[in-house]
C-alpha atoms as a PDB file:
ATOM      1  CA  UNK A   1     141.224 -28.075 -74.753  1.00  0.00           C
ATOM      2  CA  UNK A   2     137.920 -26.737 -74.731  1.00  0.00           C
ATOM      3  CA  UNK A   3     137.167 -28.227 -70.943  1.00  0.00           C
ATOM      4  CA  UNK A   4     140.242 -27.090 -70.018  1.00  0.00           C
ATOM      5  CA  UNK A   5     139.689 -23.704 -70.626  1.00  0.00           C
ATOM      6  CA  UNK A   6     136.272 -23.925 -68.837  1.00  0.00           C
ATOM      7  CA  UNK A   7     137.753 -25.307 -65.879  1.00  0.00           C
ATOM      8  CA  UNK A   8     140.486 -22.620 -65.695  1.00  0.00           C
ATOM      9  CA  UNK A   9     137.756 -19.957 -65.686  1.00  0.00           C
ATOM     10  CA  UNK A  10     135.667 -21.620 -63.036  1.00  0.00           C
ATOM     11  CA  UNK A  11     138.769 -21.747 -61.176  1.00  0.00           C
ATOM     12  CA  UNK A  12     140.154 -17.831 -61.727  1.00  0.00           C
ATOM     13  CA  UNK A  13     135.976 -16.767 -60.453  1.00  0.00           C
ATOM     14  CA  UNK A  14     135.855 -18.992 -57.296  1.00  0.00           C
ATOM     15  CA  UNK A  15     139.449 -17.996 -56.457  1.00  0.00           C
ATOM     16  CA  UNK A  16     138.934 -14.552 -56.683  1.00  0.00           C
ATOM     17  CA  UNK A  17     135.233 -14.462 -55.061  1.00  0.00           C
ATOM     18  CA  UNK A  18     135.943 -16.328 -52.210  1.00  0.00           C
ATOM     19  CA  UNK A  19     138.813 -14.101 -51.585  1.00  0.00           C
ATOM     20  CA  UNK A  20     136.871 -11.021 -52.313  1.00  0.00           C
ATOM     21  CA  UNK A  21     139.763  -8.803 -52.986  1.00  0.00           C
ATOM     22  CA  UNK A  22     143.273 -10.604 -54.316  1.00  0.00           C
ATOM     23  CA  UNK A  23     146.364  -9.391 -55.664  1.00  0.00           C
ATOM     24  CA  UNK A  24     147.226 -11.040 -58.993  1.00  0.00           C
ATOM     25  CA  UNK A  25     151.074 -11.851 -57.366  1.00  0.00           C
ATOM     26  CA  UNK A  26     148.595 -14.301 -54.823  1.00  0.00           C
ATOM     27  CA  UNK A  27     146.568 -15.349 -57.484  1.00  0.00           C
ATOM     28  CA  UNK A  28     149.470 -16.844 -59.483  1.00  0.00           C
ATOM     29  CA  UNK A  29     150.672 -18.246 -55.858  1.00  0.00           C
ATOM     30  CA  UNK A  30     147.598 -20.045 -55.705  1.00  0.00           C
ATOM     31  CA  UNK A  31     147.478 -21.418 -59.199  1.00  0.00           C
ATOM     32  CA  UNK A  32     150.852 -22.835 -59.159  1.00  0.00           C
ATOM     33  CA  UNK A  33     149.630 -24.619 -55.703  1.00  0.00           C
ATOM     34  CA  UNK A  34     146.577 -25.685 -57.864  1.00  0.00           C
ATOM     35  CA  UNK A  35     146.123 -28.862 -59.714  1.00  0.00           C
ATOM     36  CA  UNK A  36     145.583 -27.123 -63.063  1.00  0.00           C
ATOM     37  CA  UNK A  37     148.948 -25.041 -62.296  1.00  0.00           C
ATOM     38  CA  UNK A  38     151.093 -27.477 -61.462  1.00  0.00           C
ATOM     39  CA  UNK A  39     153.789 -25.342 -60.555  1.00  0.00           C
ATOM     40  CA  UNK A  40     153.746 -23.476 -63.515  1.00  0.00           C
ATOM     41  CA  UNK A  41     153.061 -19.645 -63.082  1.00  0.00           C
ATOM     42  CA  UNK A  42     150.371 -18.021 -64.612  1.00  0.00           C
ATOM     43  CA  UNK A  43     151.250 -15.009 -67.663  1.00  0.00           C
ATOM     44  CA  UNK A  44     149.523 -12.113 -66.855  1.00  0.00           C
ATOM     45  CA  UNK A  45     148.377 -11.905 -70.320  1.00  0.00           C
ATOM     46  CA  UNK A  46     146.727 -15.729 -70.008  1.00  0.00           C
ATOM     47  CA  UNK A  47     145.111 -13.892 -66.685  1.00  0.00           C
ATOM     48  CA  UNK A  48     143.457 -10.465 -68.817  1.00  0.00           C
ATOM     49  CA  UNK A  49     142.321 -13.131 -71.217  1.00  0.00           C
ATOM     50  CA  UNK A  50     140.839 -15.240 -68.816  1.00  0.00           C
ATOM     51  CA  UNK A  51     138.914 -11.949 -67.540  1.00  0.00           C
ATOM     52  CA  UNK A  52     137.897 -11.188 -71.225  1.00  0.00           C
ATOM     53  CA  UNK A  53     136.330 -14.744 -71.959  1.00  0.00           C
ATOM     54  CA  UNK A  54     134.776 -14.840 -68.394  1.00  0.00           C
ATOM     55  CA  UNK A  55     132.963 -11.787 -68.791  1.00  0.00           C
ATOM     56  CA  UNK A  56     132.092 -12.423 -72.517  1.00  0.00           C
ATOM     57  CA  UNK A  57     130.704 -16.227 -71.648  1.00  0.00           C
ATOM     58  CA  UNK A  58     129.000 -15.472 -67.910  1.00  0.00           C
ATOM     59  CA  UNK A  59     128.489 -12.091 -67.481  1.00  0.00           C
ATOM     60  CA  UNK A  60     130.919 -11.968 -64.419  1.00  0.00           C
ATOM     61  CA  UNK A  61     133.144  -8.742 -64.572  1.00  0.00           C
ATOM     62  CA  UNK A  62     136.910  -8.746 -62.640  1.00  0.00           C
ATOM     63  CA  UNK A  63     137.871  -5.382 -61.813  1.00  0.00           C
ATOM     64  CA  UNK A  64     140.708  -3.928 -60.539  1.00  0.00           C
ATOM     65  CA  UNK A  65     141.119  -1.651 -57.476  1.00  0.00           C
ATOM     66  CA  UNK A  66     144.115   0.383 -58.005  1.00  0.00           C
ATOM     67  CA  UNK A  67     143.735   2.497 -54.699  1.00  0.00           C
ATOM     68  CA  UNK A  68     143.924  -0.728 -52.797  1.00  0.00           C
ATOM     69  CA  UNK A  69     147.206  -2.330 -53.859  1.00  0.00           C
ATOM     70  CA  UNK A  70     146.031  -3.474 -57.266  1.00  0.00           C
ATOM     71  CA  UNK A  71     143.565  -6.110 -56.124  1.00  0.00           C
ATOM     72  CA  UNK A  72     141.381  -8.055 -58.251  1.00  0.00           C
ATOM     73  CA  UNK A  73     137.376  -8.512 -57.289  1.00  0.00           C
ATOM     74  CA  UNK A  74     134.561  -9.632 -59.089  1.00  0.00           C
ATOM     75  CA  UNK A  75     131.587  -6.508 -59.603  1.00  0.00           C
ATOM     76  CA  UNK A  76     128.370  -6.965 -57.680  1.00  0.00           C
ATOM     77  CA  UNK A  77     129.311 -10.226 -56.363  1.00  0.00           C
ATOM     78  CA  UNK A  78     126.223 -10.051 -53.934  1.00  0.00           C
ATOM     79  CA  UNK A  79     124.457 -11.457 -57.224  1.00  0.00           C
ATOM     80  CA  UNK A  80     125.744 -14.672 -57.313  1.00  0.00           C
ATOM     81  CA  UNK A  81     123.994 -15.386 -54.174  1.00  0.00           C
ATOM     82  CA  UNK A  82     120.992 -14.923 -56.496  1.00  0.00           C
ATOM     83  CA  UNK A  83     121.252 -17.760 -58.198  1.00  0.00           C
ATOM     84  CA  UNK A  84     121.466 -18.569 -62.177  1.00  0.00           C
ATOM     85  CA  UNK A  85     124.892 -19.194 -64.004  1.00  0.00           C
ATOM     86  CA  UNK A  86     126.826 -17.832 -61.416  1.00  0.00           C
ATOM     87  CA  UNK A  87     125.939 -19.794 -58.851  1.00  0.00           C
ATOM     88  CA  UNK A  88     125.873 -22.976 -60.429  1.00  0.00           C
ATOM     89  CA  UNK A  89     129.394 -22.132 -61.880  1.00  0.00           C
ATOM     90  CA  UNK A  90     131.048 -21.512 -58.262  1.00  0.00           C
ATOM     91  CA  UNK A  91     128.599 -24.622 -56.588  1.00  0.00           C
ATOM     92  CA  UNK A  92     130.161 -27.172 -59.743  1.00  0.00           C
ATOM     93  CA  UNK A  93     133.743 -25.730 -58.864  1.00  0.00           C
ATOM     94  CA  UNK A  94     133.414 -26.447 -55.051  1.00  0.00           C
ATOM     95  CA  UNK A  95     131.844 -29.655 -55.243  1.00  0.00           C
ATOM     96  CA  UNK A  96     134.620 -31.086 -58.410  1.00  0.00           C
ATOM     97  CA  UNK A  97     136.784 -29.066 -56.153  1.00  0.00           C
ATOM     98  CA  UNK A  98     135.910 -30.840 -52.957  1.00  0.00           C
ATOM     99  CA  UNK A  99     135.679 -34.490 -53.975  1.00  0.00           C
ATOM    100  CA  UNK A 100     139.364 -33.910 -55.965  1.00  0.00           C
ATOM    101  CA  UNK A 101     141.057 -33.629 -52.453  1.00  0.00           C
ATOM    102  CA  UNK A 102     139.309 -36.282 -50.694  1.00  0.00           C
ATOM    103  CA  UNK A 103     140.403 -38.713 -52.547  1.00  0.00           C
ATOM    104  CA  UNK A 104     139.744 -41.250 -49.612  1.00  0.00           C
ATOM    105  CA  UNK A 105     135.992 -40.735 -49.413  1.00  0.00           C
ATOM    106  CA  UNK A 106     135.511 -40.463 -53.365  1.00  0.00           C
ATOM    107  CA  UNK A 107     133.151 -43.691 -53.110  1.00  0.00           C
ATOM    108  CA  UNK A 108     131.240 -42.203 -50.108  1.00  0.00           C
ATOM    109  CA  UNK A 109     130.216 -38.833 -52.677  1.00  0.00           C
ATOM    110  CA  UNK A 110     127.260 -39.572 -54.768  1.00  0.00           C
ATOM    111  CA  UNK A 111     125.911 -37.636 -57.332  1.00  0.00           C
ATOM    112  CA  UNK A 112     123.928 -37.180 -60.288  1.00  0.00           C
ATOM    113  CA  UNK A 113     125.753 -37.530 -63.971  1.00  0.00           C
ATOM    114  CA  UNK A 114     125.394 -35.178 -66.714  1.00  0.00           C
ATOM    115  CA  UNK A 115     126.645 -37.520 -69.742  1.00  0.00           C
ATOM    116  CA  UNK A 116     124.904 -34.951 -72.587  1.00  0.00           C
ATOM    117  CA  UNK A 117     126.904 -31.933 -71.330  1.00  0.00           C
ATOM    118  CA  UNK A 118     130.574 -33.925 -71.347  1.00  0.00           C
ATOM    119  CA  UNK A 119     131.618 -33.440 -75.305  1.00  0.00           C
ATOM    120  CA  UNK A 120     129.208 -30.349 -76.535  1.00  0.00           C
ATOM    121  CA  UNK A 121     128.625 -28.330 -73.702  1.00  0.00           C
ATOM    122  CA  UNK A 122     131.737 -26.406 -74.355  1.00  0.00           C
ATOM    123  CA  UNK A 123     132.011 -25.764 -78.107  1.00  0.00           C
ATOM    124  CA  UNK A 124     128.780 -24.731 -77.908  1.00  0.00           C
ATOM    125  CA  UNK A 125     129.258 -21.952 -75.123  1.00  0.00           C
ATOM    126  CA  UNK A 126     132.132 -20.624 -77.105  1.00  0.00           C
ATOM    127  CA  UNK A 127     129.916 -20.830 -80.393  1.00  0.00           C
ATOM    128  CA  UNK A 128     127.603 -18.562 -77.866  1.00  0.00           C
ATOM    129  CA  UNK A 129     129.847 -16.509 -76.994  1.00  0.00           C
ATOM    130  CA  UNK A 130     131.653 -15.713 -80.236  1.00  0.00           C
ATOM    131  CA  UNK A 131     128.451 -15.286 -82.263  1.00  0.00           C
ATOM    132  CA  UNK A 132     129.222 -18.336 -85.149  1.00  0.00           C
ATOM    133  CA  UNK A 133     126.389 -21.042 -86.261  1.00  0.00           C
ATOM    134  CA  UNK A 134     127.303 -24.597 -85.275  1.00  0.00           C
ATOM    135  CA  UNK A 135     126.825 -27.728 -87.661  1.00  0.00           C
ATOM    136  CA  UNK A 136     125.474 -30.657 -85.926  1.00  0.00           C
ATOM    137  CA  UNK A 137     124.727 -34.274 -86.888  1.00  0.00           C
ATOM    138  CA  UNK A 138     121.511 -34.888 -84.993  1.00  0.00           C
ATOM    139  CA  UNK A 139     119.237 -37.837 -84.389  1.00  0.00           C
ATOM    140  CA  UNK A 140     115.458 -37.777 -82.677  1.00  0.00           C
ATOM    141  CA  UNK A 141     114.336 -40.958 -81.022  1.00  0.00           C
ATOM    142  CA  UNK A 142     111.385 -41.136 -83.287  1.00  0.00           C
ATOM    143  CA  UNK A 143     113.845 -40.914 -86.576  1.00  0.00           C
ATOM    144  CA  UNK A 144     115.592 -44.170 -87.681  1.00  0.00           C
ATOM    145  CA  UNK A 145     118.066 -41.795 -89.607  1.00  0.00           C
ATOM    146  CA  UNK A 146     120.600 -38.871 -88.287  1.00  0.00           C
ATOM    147  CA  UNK A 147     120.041 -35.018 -90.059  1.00  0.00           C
ATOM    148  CA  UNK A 148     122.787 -32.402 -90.221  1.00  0.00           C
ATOM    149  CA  UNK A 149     122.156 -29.147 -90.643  1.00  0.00           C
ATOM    150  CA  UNK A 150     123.344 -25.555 -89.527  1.00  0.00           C
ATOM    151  CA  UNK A 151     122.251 -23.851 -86.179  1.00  0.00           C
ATOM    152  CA  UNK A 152     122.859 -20.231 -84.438  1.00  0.00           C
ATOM    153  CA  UNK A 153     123.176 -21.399 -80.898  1.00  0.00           C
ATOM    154  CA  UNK A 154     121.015 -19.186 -78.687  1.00  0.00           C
ATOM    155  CA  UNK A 155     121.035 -20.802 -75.252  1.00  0.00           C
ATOM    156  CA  UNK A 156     121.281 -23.685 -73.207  1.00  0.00           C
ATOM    157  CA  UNK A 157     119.438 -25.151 -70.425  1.00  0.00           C
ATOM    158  CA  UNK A 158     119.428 -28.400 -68.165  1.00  0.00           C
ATOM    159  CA  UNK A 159     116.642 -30.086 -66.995  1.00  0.00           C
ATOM    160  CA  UNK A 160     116.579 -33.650 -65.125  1.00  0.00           C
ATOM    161  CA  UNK A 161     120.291 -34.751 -66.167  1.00  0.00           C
ATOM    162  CA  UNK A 162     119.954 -33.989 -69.898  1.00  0.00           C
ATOM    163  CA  UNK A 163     121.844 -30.530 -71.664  1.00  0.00           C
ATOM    164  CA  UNK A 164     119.078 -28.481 -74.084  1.00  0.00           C
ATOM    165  CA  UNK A 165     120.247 -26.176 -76.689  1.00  0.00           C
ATOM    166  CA  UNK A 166     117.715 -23.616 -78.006  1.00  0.00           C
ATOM    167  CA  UNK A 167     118.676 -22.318 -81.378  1.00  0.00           C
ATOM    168  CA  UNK A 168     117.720 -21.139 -84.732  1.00  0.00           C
ATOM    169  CA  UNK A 169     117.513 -23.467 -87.419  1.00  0.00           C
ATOM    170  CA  UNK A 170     118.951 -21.452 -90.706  1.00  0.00           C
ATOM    171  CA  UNK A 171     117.347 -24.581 -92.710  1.00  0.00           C
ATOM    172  CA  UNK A 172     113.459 -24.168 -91.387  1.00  0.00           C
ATOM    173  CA  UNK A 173     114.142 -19.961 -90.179  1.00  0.00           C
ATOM    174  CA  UNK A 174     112.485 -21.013 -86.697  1.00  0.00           C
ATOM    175  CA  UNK A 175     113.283 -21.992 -83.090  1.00  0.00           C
ATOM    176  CA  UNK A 176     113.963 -25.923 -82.101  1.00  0.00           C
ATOM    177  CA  UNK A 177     115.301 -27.304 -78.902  1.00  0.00           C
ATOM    178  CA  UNK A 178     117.791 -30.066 -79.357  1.00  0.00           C
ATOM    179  CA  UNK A 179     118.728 -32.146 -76.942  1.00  0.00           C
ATOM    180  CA  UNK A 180     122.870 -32.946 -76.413  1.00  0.00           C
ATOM    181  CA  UNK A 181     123.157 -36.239 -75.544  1.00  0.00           C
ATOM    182  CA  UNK A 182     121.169 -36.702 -79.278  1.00  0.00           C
ATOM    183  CA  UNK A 183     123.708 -34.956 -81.011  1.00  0.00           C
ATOM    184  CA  UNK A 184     125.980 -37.383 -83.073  1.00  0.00           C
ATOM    185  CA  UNK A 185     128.656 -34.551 -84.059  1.00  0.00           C
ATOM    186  CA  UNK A 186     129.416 -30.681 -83.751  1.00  0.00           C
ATOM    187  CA  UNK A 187     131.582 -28.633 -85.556  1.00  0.00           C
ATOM    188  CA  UNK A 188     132.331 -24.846 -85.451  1.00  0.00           C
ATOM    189  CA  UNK A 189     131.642 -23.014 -88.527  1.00  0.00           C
ATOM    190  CA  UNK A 190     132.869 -19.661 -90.162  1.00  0.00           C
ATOM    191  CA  UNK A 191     129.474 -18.236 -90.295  1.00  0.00           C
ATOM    192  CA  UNK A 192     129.040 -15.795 -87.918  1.00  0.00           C
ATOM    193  CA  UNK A 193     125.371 -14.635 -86.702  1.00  0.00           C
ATOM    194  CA  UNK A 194     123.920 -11.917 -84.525  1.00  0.00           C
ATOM    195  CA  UNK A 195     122.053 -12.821 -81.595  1.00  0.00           C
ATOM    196  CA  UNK A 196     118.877 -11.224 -81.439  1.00  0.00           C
ATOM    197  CA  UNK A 197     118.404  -8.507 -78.715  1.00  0.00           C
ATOM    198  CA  UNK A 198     114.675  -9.649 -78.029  1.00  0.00           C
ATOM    199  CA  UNK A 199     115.159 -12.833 -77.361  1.00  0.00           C
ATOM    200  CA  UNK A 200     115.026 -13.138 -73.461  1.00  0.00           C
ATOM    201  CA  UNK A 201     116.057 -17.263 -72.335  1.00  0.00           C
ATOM    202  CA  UNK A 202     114.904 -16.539 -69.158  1.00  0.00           C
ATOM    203  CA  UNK A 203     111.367 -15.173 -70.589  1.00  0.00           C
ATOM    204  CA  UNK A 204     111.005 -17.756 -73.452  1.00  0.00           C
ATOM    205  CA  UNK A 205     110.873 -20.376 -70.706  1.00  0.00           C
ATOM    206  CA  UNK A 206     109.239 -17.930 -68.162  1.00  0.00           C
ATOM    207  CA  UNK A 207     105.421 -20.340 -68.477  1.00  0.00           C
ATOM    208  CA  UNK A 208     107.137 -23.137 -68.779  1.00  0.00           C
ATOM    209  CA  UNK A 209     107.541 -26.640 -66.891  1.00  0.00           C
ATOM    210  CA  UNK A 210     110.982 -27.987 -68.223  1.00  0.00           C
ATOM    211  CA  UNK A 211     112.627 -27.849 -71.300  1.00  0.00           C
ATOM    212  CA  UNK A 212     109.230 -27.863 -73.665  1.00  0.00           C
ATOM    213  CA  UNK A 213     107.554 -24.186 -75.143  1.00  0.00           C
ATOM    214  CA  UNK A 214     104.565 -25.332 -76.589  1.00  0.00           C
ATOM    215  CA  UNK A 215     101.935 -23.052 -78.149  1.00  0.00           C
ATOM    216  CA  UNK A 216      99.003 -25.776 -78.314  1.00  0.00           C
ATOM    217  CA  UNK A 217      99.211 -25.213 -74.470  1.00  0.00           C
ATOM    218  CA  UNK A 218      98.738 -21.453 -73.382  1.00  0.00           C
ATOM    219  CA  UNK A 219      99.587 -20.869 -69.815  1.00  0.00           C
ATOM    220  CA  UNK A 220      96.702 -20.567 -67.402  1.00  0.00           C
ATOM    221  CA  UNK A 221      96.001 -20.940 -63.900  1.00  0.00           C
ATOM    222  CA  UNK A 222      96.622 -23.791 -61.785  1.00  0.00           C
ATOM    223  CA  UNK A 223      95.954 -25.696 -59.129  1.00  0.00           C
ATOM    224  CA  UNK A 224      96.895 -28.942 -57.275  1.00  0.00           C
ATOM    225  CA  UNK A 225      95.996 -30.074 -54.246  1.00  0.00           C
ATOM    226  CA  UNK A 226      99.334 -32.086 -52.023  1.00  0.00           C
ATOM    227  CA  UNK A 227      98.899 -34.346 -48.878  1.00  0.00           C
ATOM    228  CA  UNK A 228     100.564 -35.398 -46.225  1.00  0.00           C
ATOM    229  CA  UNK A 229     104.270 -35.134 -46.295  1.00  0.00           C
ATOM    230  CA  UNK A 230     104.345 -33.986 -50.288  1.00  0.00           C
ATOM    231  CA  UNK A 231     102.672 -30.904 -49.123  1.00  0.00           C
ATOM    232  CA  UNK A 232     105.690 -30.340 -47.338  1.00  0.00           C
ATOM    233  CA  UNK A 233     107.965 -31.195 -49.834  1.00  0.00           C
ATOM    234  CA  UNK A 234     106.446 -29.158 -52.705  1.00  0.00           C
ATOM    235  CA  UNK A 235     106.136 -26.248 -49.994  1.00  0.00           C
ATOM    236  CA  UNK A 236     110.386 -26.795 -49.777  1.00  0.00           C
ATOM    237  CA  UNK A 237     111.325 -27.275 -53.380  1.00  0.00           C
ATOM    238  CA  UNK A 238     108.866 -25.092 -55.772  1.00  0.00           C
ATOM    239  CA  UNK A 239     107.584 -27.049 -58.647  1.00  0.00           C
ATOM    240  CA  UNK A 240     107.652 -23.708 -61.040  1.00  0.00           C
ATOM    241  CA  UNK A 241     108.708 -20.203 -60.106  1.00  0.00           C
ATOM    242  CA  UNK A 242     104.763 -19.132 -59.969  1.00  0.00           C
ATOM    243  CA  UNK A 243     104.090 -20.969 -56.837  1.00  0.00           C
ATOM    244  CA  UNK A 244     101.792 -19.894 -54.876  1.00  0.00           C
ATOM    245  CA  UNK A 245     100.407 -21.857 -51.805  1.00  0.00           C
ATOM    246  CA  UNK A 246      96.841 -20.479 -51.299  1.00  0.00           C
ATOM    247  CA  UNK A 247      94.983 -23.033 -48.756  1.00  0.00           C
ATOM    248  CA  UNK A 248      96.646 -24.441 -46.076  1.00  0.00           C
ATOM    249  CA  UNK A 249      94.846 -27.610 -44.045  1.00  0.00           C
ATOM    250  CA  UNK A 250      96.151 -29.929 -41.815  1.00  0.00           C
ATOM    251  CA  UNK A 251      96.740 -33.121 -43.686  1.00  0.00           C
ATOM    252  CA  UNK A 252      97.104 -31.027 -47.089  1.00  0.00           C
ATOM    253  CA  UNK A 253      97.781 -27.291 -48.904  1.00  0.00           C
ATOM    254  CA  UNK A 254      96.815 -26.220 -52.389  1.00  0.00           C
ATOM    255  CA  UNK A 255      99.226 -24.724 -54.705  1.00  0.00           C
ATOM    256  CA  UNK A 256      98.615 -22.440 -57.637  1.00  0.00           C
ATOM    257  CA  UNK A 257     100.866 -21.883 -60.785  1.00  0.00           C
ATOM    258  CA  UNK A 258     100.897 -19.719 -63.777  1.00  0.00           C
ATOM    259  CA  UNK A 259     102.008 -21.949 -66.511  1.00  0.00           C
ATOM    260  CA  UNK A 260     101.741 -24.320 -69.482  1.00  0.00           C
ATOM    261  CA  UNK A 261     100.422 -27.395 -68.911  1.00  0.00           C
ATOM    262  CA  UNK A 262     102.398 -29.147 -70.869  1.00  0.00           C
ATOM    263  CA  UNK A 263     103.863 -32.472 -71.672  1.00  0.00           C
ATOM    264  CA  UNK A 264     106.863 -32.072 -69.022  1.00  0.00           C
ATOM    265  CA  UNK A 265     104.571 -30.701 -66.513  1.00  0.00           C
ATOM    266  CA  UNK A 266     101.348 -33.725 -66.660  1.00  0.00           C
ATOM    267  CA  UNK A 267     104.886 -36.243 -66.333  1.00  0.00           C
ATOM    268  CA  UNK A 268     105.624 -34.308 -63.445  1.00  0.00           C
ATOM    269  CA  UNK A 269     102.398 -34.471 -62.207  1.00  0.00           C
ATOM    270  CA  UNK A 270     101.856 -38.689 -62.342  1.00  0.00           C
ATOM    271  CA  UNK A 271     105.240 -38.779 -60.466  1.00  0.00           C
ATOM    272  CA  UNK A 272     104.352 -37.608 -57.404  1.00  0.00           C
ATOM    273  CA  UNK A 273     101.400 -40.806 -57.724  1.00  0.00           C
ATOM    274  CA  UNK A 274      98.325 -40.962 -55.694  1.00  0.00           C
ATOM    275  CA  UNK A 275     100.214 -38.419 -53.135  1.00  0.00           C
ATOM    276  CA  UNK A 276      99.036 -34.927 -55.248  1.00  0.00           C
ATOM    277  CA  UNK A 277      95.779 -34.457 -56.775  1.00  0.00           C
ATOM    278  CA  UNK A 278      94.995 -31.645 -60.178  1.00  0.00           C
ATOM    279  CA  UNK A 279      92.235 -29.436 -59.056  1.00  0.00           C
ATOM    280  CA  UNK A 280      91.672 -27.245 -62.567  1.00  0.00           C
ATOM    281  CA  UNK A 281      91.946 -26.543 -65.023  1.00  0.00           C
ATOM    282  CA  UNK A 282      89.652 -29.231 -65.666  1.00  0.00           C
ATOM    283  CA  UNK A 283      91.256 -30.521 -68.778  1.00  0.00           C
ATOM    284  CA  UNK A 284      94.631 -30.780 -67.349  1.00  0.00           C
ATOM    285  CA  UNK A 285      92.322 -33.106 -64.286  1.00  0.00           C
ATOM    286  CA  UNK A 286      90.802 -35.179 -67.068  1.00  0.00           C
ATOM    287  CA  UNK A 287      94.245 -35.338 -69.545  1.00  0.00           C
ATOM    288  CA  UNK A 288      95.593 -37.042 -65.670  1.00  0.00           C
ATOM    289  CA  UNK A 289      93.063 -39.133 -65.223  1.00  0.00           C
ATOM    290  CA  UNK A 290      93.292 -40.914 -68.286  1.00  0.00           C
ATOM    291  CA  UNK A 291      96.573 -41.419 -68.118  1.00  0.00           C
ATOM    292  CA  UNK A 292      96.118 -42.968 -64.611  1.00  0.00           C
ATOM    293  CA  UNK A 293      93.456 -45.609 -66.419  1.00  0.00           C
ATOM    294  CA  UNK A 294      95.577 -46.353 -68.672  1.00  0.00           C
ATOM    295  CA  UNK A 295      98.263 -47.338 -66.090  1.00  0.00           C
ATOM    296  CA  UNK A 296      95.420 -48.804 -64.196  1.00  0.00           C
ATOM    297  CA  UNK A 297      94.771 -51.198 -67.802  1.00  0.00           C
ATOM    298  CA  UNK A 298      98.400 -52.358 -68.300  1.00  0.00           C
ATOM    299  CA  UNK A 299      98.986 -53.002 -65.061  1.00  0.00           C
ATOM    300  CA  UNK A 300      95.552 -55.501 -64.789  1.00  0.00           C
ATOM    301  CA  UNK A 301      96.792 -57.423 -67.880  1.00  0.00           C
END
């Protein structure tokens, strides 16, 4: 039910953005035409709680012009061209959207799966959004045995295929980031909780490299040095929002970050091989190198 719900809302926002202005007598024209209609209409009390929920779970505001026939649109839709959870909510819809009615080049359509976000993606967003603590069943790689304990869901965040939920842990009164596809069982509780109005998601990952916030690595300045063709494809596809490319050569460029170097980021690092080189901080160049001996060791066994 849950996934239903969240594709019916995906589906009311791209209808009614890439309309820009819509009458809700065409809206329920189109949603009747629509798979998830299927000729049923749409009760214009389902539709003003669809709005509700939307704006409650993504921020995204339907109005209503009166003066112009009674037209839905959604409120400073030049922002979703920015990026964040409005984008990536209108880019999921058109792609699902997309591959759905071509059914004869489905095999031809490749793309990356998201296993962790299939059963708690959704029951947690709704936790979000109506302020309870969640109950999960959870099991670290490193633990033979499975915990449960009681959560207020904060945020979520993906990073290379895998869901992240950052919340407070009533049990140890302190932040942890739990992986989804380690959770073993959710459940909704009664226990409502208020979110706290200084915690920023966007600034609590702001220094970091991927999913990991860790303190034993304060962010500090630095640099890397990419050649050849990785030059070019760091220059294309940022590594971390700090980016800066400050030398420019003609086999290579040097980029600079602001950021932790942490665990996420050195992994980063070794995958790009032989092909990008740490210039400082020093200690970041030497944690590398060792690790690239080490490789060097196992692989002369």
């Amino acid at each position: 039910m849950a996934k239903d719900m969240f594709r019916r809302y995906i589906w009311l926002v791209d209808t009614i953005y890439r309309a820009g202005k819509i009458t809700f007598e065409e809206i329920n024209d189109k949603w009747q035409r629509s798979p998830l209609g299927d000729g049923e209409e749409l009760p214009l009390r389902t539709f003003h709680n669809h709005r509700a929920a939307i704006e409650d779970m993504f921020d995204i505001n339907i109005l209503c012009d009166k003066r112009d026939g009674y037209k839905y649109y959604i409120e400073n839709a030049d922002d979703i061209e920015k990026g964040g959870v409005r984008s990536w909510l209108l880019n999921t819809f058109a792609v699902n959207n997309l591959i759905n009615e071509s059914h004869h080049i489905k095999h031809r359509i490749l793309f990356e799966s998201i296993p962790s976000g299939q059963n708690y993606l959704a029951p947690l967003i709704e936790a979000m959004r109506d302020g309870v603590t969640v109950e999960i069943t959870y099991r670290n790689f490193w633990k033979e045995k499975e915990a449960t304990f009681e959560v207020e869901p904060y945020c979520v965040k993906v990073f290379r295929q895998r869901w992240y939920l950052v919340a407070r842990n009533i049990g140890f009164d302190a932040l942890r980031i739990y992986s989804l596809d380690r959770i073993l069982g959710l459940r909704q509780t009664d226990n409502r909780f208020s979110y706290p109005q200084d915690f920023d998601p966007e600034g609590y990952f702001y220094n970091s490299f991927g999913i990991i916030v860790d303190e034993d690595y304060p962010a500090q300045t630095v640099r890397i040095k990419a050649y050849g063709t990785k030059a070019k494809y760091i220059r294309s596809l940022p590594l971390h929002h700090s980016q800066n490319e400050v030398e420019t050569g003609d086999d290579y460029a040097v980029f600079e970050y602001f950021l932790s170097p942490s665990y996420d980021f050195r992994q980063e690092i070794l995958s790009h091989g032989d092909e990008v080189e740490v210039l400082a901080p020093e200690s970041l160049r030497q944690s590398v190198l060792k690790i690239a001996r080490n490789i060097e060791t196992t692989y002369s066994r």
